[in-house]
C-alpha atoms as a PDB file:
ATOM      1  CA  UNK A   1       0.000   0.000   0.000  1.00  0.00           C
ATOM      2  CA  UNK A   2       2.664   2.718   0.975  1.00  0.00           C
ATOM      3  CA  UNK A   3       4.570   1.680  -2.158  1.00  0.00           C
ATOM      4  CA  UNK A   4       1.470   2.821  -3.976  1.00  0.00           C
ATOM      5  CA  UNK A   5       0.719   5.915  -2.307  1.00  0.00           C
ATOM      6  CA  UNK A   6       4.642   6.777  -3.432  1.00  0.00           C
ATOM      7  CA  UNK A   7       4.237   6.020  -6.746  1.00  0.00           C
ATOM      8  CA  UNK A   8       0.937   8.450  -6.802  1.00  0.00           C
ATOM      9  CA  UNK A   9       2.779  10.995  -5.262  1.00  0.00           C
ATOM     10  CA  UNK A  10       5.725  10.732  -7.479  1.00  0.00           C
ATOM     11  CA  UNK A  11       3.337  10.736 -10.455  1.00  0.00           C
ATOM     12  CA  UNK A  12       1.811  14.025  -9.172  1.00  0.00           C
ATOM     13  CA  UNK A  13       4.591  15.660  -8.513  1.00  0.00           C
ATOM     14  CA  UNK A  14       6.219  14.899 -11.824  1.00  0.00           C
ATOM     15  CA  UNK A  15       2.689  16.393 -13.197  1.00  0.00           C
ATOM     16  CA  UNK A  16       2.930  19.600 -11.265  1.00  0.00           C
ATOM     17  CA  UNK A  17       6.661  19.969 -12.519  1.00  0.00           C
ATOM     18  CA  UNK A  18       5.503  19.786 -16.332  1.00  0.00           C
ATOM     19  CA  UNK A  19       2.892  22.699 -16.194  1.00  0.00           C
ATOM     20  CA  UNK A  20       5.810  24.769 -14.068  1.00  0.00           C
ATOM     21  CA  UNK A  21       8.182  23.854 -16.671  1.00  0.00           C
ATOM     22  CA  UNK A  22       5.656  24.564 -19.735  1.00  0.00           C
ATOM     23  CA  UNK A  23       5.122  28.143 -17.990  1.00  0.00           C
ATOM     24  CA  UNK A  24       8.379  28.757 -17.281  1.00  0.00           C
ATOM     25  CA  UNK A  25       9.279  27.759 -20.994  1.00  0.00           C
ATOM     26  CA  UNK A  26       6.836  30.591 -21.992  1.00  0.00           C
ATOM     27  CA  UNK A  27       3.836  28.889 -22.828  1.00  0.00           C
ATOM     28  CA  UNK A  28       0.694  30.892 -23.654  1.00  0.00           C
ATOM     29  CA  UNK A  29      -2.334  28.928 -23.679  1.00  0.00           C
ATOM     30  CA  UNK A  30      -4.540  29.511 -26.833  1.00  0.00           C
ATOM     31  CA  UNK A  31      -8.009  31.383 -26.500  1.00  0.00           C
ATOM     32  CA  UNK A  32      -9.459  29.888 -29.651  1.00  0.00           C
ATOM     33  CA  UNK A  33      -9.245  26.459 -27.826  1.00  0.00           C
ATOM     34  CA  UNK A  34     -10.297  27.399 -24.007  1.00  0.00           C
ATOM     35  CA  UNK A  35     -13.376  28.868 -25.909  1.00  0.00           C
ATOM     36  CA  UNK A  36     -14.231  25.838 -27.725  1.00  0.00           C
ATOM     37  CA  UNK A  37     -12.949  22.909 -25.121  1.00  0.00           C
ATOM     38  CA  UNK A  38     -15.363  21.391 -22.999  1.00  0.00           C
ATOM     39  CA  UNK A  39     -12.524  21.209 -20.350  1.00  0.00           C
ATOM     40  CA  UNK A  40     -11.948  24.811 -20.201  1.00  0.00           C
ATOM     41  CA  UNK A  41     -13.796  27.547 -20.924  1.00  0.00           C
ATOM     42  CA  UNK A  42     -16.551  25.516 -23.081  1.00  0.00           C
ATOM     43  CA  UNK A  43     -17.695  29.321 -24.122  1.00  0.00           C
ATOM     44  CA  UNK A  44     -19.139  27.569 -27.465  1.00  0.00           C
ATOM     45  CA  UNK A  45     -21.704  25.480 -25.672  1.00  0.00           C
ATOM     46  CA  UNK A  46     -23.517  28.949 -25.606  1.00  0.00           C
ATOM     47  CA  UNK A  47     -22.130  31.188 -27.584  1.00  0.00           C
ATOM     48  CA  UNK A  48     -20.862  32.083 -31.562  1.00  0.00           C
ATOM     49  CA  UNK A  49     -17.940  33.713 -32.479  1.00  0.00           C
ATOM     50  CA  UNK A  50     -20.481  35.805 -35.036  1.00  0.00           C
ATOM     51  CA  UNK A  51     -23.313  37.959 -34.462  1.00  0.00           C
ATOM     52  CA  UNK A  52     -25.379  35.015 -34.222  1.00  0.00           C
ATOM     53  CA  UNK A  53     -27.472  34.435 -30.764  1.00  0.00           C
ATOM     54  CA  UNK A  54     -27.297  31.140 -30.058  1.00  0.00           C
ATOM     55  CA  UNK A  55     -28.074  30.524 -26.016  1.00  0.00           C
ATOM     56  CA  UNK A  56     -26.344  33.580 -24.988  1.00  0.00           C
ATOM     57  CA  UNK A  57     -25.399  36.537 -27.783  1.00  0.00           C
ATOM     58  CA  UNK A  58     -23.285  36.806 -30.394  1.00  0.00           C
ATOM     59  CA  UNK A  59     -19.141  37.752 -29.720  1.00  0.00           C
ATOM     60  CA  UNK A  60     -18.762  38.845 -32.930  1.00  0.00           C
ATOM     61  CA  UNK A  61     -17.112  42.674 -32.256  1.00  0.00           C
ATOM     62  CA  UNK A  62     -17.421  42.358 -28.618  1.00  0.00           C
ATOM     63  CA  UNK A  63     -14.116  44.008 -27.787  1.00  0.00           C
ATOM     64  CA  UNK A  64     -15.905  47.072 -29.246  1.00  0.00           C
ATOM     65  CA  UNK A  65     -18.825  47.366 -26.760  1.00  0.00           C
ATOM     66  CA  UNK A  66     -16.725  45.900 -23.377  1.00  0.00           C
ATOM     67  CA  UNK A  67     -13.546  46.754 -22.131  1.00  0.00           C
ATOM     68  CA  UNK A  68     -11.027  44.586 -21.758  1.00  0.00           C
ATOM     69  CA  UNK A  69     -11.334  45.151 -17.794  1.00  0.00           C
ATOM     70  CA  UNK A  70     -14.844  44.331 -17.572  1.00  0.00           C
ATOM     71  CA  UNK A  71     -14.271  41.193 -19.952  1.00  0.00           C
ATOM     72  CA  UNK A  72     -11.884  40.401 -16.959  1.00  0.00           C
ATOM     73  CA  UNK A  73     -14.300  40.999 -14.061  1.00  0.00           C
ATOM     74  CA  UNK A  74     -17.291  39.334 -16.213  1.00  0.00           C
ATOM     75  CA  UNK A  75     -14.753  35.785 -16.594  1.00  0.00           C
ATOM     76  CA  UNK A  76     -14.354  35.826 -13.377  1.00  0.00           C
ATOM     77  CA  UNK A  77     -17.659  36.417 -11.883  1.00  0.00           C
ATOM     78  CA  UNK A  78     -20.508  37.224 -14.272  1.00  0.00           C
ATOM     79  CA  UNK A  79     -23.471  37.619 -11.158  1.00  0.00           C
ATOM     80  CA  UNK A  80     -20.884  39.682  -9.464  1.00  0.00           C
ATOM     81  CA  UNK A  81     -20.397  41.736 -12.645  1.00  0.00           C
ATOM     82  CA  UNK A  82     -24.241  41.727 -13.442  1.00  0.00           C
ATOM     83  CA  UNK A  83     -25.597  43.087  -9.526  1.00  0.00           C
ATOM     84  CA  UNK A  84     -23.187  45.570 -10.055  1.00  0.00           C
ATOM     85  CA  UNK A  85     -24.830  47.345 -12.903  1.00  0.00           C
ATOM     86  CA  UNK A  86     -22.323  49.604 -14.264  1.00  0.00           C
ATOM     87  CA  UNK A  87     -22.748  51.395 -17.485  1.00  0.00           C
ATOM     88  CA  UNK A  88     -21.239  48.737 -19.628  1.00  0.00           C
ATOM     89  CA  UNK A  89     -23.494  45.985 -18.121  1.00  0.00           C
ATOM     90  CA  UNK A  90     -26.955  48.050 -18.501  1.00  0.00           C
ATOM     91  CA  UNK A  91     -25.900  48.385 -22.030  1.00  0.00           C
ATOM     92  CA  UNK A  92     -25.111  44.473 -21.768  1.00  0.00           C
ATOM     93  CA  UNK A  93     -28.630  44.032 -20.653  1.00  0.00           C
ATOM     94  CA  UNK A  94     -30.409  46.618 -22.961  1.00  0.00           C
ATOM     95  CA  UNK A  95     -28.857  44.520 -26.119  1.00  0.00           C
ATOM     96  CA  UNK A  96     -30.350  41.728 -24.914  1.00  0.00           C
ATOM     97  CA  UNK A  97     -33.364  42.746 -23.274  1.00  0.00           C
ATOM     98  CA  UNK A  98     -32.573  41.680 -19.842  1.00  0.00           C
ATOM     99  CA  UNK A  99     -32.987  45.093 -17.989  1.00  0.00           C
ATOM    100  CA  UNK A 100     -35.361  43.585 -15.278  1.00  0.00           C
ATOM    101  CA  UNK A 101     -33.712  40.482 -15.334  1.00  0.00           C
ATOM    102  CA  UNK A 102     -31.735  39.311 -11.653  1.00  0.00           C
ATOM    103  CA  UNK A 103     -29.637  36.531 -12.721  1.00  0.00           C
ATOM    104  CA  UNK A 104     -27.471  36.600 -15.566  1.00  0.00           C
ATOM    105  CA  UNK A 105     -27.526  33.542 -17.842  1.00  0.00           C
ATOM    106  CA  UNK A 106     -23.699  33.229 -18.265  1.00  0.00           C
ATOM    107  CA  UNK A 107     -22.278  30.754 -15.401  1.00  0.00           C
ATOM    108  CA  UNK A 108     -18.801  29.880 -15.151  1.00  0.00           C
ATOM    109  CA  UNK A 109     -18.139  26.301 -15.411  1.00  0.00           C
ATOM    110  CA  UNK A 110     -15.031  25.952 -15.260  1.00  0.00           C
ATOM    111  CA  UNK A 111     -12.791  28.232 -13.336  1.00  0.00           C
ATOM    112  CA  UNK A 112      -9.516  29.689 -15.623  1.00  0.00           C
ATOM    113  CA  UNK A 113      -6.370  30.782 -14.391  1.00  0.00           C
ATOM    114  CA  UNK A 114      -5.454  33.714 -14.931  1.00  0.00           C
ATOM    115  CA  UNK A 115      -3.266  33.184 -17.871  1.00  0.00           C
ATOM    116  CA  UNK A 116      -6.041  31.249 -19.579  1.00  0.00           C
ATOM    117  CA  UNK A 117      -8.836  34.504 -18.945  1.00  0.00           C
ATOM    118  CA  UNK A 118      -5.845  36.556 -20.451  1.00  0.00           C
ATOM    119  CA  UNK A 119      -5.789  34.372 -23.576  1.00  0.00           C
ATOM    120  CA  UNK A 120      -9.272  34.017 -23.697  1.00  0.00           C
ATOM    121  CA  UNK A 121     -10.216  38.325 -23.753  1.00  0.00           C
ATOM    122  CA  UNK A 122      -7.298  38.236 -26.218  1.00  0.00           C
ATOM    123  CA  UNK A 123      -8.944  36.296 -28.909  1.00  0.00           C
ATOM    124  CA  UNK A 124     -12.407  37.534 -27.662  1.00  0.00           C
ATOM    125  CA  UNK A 125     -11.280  41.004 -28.708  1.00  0.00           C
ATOM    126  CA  UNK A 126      -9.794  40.250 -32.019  1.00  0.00           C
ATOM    127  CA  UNK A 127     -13.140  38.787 -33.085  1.00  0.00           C
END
């Protein structure tokens, strides 16, 4: 049993030592792919890259109509982001006719470091 619980740990270890090596390296994970893996971001279970609603809006040209802060605060913690109310998200909720809405549709499944939100509002705003 204890040789087990070793070999676990040693396989762990060696796991955590590859993603600090890949950072360290310089690796930049790809926003295209966090928004389209199920694993990650899984953006594209709800949304298009066009103008096209699907369950929640269209991205296309979103980096004109949010900042790249509140794209930030809104991958973090949408309900936060939506109670809040500032100018950007009553616009938000004007688009999409939500203005007496209290909960936001958006949920974040899957948490992101902050390296994969960073990629992710990168290719968000080049769309």
């Amino acid at each position: 049993m204890t040789r087990w619980v070793v070999i676990v740990l040693a396989f762990a270890l060696a796991a955590c030592t590859a993603v600090d090596q890949k950072e360290a390296a310089g690796y930049k994970p790809d926003g295209k792919y966090i928004f389209n893996n199920a694993a990650k971001g899984n953006c594209i279970a709800c949304h298009r890259v066009t103008s096209e609603k699907y369950v929640g809006p269209g991205l296309a040209g979103i980096g004109s109509r949010h900042s790249r802060a509140w794209l930030e605060k809104w991958l973090t913690d949408p309900q936060k982001v939506w109670d809040e109310n500032d100018s950007e998200t009553q616009e938000l909720k004007k688009r999409v006719g939500a203005e007496s809405r209290k909960f936001t549709g958006m949920k974040v499944i899957n948490l992101l470091q902050d390296t994969e939100r960073t990629a992710l509002i990168d290719y968000l705003m080049a769309l």
